[in-house]
Protein backbone atom coordinates (compact mmCIF):
# COMPACT_ATOMS: atom_id res chain seq x y z
CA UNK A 1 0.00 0.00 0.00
CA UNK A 2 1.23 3.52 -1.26
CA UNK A 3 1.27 6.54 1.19
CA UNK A 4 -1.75 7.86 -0.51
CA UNK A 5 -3.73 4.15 0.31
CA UNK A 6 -2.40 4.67 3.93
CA UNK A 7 -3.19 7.92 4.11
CA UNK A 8 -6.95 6.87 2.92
CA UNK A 9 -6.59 4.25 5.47
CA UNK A 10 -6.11 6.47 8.52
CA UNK A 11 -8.71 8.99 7.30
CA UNK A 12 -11.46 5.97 6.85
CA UNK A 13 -10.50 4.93 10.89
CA UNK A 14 -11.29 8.43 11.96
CA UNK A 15 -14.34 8.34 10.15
CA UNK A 16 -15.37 4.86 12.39
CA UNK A 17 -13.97 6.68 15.87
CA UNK A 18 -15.60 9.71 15.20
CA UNK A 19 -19.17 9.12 12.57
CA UNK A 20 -21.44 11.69 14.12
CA UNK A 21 -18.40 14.57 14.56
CA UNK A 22 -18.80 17.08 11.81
CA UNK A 23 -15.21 18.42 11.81
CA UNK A 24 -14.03 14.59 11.39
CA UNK A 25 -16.20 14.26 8.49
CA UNK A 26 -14.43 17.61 6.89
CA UNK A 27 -11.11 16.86 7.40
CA UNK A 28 -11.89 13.08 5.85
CA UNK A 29 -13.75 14.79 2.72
CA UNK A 30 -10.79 17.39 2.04
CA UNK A 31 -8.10 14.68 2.73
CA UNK A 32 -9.94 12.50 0.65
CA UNK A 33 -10.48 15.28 -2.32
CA UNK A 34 -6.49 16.10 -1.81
CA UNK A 35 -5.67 12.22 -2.49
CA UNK A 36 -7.86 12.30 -5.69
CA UNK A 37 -10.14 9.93 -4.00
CA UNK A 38 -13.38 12.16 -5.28
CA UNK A 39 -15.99 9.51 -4.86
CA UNK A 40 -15.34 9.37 -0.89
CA UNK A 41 -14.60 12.73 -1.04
CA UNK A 42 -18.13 13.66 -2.02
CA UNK A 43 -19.52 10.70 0.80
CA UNK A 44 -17.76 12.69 3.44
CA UNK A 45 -18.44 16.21 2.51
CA UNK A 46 -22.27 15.22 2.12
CA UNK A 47 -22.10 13.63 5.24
CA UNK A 48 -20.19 17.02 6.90
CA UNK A 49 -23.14 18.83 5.74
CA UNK A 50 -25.52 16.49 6.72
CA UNK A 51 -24.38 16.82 9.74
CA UNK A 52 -23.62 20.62 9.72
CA UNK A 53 -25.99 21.95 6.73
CA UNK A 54 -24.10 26.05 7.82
CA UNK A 55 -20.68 24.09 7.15
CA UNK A 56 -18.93 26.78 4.39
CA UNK A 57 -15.78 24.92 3.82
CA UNK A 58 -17.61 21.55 3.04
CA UNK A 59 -20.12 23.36 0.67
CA UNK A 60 -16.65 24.80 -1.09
CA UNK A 61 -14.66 20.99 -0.67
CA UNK A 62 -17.78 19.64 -2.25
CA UNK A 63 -18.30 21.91 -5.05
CA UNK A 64 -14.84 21.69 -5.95
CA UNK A 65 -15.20 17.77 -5.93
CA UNK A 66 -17.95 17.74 -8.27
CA UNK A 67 -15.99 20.00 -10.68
CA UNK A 68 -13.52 17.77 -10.79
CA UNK A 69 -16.44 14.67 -11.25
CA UNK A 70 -17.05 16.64 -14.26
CA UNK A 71 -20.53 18.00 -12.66
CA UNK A 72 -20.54 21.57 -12.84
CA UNK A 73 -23.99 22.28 -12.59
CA UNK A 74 -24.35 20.49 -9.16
CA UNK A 75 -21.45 21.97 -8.40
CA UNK A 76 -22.92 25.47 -8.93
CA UNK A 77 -25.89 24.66 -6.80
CA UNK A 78 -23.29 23.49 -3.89
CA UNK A 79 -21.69 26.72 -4.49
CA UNK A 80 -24.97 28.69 -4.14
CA UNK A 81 -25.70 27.60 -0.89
C-alpha cells in the first residue's frame, strides 16, 4: 500500500472513531479530495453537511469535488448555498 492508500486508510479509521463529529467528516472529505479519492470525497463532505448543513468549507470541498467529477452544474448549486 502507497502513502496515498495509507493515508486513505487512517482517514477511513477516523471516520469509524468519530461518525457523528462534523469536523471529522471535513477533514476526511478534504483529505480525501487532496488524495484524488473524489468519490469518498463527495460521501464525506455530504455527510459534513448532513451533519452541519451552515458548514462553508464543506459546501466549497464539495463543489470543488464535483468540478472535478465533471458535474458543474451540481457543483454550482453546492456553491450557491
Amino acid at each position: 500500500m502507497g502513502q496515498h492508500g495509507e493515508a486513505a486508510a487512517e482517514l477511513q479509521k477516523a471516520l469509524e472513531l468519530a461518525s457523528r463529529q462534523p469536523d471529522v467528516w471535513l477533514s476526511a472529505g478534504q483529505g480525501f479530495l487532496e488524495l484524488g479519492a473524489l468519490d469518498r470525497a463527495r460521501e464525506a463532505l455530504g455527510t459534513t453537511i448532513r451533519l452541519e448543513p451552515t458548514s462553508v468549507n464543506a459546501h466549497l470541498a464539495l463543489g470543488r469535488t464535483l468540478q472535478r467529477l465533471g458535474h458543474p452544474d451540481a457543483a454550482a448549486t453546492v456553491f450557491s448555498v
